[in-house]
N, C-alpha and C. Protein backbone atom coordinates (compact mmCIF):
# COMPACT_ATOMS: atom_id res chain seq x y z
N UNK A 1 -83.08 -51.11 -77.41
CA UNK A 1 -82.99 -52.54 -77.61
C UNK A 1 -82.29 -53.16 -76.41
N UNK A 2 -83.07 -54.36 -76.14
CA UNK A 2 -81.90 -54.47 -74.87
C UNK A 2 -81.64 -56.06 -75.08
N UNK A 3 -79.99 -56.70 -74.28
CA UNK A 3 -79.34 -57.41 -75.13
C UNK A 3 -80.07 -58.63 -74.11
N UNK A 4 -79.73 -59.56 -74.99
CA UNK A 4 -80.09 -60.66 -73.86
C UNK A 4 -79.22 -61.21 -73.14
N UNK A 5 -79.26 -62.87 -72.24
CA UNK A 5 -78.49 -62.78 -71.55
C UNK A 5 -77.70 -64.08 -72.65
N UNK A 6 -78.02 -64.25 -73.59
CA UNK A 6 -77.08 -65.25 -74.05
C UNK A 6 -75.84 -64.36 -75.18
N UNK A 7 -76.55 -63.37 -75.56
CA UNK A 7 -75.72 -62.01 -76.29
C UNK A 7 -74.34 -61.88 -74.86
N UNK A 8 -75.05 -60.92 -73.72
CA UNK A 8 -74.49 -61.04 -72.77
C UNK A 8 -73.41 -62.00 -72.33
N UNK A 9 -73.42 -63.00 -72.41
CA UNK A 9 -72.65 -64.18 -72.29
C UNK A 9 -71.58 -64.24 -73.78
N UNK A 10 -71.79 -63.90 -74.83
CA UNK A 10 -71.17 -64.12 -76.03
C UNK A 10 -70.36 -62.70 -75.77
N UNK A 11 -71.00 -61.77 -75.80
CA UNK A 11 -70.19 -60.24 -76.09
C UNK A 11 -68.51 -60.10 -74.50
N UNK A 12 -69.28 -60.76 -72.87
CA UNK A 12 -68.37 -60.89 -72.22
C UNK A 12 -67.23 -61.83 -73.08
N UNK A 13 -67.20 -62.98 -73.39
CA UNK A 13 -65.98 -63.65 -74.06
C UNK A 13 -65.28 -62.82 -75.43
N UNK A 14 -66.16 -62.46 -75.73
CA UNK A 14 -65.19 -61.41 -77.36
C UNK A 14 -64.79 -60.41 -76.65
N UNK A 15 -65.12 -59.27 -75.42
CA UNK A 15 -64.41 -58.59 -74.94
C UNK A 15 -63.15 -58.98 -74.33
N UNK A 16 -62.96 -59.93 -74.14
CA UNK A 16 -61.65 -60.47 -73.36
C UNK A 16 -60.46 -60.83 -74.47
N UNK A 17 -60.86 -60.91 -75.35
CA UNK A 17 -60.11 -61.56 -76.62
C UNK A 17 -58.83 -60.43 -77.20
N UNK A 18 -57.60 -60.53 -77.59
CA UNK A 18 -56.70 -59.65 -77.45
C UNK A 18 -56.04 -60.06 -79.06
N UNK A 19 -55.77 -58.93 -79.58
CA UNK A 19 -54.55 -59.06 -80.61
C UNK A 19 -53.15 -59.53 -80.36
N UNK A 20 -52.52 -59.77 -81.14
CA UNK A 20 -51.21 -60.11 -80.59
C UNK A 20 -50.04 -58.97 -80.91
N UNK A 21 -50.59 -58.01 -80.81
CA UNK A 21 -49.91 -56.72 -80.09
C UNK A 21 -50.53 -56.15 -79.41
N UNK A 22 -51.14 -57.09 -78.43
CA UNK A 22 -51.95 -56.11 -77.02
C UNK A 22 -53.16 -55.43 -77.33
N UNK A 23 -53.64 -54.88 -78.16
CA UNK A 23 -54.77 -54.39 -78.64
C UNK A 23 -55.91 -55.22 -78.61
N UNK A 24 -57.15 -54.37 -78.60
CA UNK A 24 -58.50 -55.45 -78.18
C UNK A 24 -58.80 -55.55 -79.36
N UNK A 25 -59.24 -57.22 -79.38
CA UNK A 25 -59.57 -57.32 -80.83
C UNK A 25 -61.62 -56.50 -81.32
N UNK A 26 -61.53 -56.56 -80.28
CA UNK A 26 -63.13 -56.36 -80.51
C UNK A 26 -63.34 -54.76 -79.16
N UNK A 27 -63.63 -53.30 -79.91
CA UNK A 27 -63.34 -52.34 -79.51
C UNK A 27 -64.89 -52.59 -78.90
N UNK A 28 -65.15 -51.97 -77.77
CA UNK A 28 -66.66 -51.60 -76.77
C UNK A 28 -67.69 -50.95 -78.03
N UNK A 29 -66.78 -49.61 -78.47
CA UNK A 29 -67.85 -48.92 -79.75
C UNK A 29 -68.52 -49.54 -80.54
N UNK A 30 -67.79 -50.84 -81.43
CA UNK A 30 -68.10 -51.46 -82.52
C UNK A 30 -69.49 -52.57 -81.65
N UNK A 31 -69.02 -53.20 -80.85
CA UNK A 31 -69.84 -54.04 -80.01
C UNK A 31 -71.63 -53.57 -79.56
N UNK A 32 -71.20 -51.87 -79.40
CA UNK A 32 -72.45 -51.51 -79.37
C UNK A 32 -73.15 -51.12 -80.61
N UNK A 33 -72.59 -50.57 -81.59
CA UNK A 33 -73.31 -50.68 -82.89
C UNK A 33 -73.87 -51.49 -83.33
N UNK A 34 -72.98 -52.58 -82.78
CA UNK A 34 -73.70 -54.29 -83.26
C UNK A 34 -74.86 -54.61 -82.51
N UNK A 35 -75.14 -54.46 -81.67
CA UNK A 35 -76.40 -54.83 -80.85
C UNK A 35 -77.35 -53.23 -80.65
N UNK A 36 -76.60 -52.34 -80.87
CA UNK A 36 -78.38 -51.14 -81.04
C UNK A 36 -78.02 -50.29 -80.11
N UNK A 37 -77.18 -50.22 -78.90
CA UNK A 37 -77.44 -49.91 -77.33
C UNK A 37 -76.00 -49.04 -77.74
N UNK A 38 -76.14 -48.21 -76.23
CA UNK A 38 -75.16 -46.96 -76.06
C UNK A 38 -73.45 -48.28 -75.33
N UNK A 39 -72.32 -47.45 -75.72
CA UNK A 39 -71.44 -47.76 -74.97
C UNK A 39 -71.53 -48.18 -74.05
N UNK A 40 -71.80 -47.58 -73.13
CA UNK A 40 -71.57 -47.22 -71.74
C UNK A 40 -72.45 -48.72 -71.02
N UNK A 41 -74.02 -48.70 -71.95
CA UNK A 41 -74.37 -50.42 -71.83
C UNK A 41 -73.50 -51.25 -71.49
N UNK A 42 -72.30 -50.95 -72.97
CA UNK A 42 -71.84 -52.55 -72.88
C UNK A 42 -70.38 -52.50 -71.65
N UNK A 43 -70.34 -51.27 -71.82
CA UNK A 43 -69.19 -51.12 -70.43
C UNK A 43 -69.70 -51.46 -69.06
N UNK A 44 -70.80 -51.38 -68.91
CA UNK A 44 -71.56 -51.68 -67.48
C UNK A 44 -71.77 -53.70 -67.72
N UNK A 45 -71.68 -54.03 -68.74
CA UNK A 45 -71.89 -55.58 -68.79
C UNK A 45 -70.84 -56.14 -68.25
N UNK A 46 -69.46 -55.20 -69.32
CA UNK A 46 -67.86 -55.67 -68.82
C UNK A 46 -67.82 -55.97 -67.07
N UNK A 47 -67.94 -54.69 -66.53
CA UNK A 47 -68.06 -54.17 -65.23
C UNK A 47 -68.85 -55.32 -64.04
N UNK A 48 -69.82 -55.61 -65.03
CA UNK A 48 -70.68 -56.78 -64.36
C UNK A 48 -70.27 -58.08 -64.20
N UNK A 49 -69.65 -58.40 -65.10
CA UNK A 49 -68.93 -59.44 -65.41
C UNK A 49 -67.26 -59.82 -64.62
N UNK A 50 -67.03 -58.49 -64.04
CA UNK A 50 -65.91 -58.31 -63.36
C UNK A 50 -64.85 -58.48 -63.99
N UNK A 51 -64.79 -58.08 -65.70
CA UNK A 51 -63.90 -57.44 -66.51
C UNK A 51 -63.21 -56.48 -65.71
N UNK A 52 -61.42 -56.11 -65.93
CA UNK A 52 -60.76 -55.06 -65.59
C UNK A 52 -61.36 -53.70 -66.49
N UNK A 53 -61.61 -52.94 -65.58
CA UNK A 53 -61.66 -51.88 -66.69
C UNK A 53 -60.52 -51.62 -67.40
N UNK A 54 -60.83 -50.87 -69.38
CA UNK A 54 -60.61 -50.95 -70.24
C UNK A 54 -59.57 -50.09 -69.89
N UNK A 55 -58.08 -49.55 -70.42
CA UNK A 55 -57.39 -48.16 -70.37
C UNK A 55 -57.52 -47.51 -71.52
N UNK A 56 -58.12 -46.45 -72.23
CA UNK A 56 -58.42 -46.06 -73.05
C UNK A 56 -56.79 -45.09 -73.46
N UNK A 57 -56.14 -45.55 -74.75
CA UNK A 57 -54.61 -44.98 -75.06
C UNK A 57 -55.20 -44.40 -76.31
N UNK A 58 -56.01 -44.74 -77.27
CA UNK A 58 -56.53 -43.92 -78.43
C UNK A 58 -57.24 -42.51 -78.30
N UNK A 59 -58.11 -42.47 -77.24
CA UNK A 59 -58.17 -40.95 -77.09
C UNK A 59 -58.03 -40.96 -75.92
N UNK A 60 -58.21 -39.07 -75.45
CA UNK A 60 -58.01 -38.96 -74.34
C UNK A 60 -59.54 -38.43 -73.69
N UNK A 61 -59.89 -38.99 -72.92
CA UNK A 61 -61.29 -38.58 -72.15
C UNK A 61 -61.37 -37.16 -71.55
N UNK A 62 -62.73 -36.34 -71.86
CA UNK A 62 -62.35 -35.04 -71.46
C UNK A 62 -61.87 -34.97 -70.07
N UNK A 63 -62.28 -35.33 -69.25
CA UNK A 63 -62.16 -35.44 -68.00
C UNK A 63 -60.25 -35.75 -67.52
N UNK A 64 -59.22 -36.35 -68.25
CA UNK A 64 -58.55 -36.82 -68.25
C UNK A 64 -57.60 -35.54 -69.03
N UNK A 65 -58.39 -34.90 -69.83
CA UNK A 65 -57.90 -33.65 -70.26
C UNK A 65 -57.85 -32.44 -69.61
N UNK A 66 -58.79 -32.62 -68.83
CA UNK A 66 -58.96 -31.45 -68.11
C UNK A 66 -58.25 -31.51 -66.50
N UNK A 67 -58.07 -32.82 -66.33
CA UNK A 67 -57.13 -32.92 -65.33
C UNK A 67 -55.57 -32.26 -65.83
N UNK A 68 -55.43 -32.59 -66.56
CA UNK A 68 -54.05 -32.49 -67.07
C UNK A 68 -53.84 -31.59 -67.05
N UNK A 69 -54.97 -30.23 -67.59
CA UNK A 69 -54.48 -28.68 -68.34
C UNK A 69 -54.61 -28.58 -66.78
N UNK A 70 -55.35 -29.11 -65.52
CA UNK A 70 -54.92 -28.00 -63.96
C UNK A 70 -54.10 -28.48 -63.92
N UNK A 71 -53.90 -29.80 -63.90
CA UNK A 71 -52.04 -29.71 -63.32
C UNK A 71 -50.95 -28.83 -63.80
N UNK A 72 -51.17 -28.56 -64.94
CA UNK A 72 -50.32 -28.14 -65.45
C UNK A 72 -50.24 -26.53 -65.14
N UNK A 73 -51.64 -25.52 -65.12
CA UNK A 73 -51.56 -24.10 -64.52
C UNK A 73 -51.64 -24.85 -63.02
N UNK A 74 -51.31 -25.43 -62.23
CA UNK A 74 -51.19 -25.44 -61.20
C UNK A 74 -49.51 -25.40 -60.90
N UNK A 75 -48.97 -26.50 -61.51
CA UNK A 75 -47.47 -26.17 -61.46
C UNK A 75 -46.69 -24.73 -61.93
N UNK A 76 -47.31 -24.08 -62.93
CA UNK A 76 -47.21 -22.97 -63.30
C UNK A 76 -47.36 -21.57 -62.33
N UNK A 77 -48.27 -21.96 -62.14
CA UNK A 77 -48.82 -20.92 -60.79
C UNK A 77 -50.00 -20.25 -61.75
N UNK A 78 -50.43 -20.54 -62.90
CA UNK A 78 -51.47 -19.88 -63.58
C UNK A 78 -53.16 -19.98 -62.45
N UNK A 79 -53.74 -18.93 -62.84
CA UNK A 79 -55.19 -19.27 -62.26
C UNK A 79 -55.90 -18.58 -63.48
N UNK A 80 -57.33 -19.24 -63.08
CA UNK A 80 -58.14 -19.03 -63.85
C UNK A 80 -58.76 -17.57 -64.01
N UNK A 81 -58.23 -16.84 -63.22
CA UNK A 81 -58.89 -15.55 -63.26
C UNK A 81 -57.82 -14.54 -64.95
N UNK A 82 -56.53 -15.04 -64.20
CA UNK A 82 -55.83 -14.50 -65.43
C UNK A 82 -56.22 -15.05 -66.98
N UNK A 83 -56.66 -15.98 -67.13
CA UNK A 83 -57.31 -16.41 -68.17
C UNK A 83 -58.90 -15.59 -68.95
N UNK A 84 -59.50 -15.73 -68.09
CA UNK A 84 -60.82 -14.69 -68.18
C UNK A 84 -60.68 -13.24 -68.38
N UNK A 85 -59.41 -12.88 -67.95
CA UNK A 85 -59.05 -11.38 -68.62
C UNK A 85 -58.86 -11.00 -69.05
């Protein structure tokens, strides 16, 4: 399904919109359920729109996880070989 540009125009202003404890009132996930389309759609609209990207504090992105566990056998001195053994 793809959104239009007056959706487009409505969904940029509800993304900007904030709770009053900092929280977004209107989460990217829910936004795309509502219109049919993947996340990442409506994150590329934000993006387009020259929205800040989002900081995601509810989960942690694998990528963001997996940074973390090398830093962490890196400070250690762990490697991956001792792991596999």
């Amino acid at each position: 399904m793809k959104v239009s540009s007056e959706q487009r125009a409505d969904t940029v202003c509800r993304m900007q919109v904030e709770n009053p404890d900092g929280t977004w009132a209107v989460l990217y996930k829910d936004l795309a359920a509502e219109f049919g389309v993947s996340r990442c759609l409506i994150s590329k609209i934000a993006q387009r729109a020259g929205l800040a990207r989002r900081e995601y504090c509810r989960q942690v992105g694998v990528t963001e996880a997996r940074r973390l566990i090398e830093d962490h056998m890196r400070i250690r001195g762990i490697s991956y070989e001792l792991i596999a053994a």
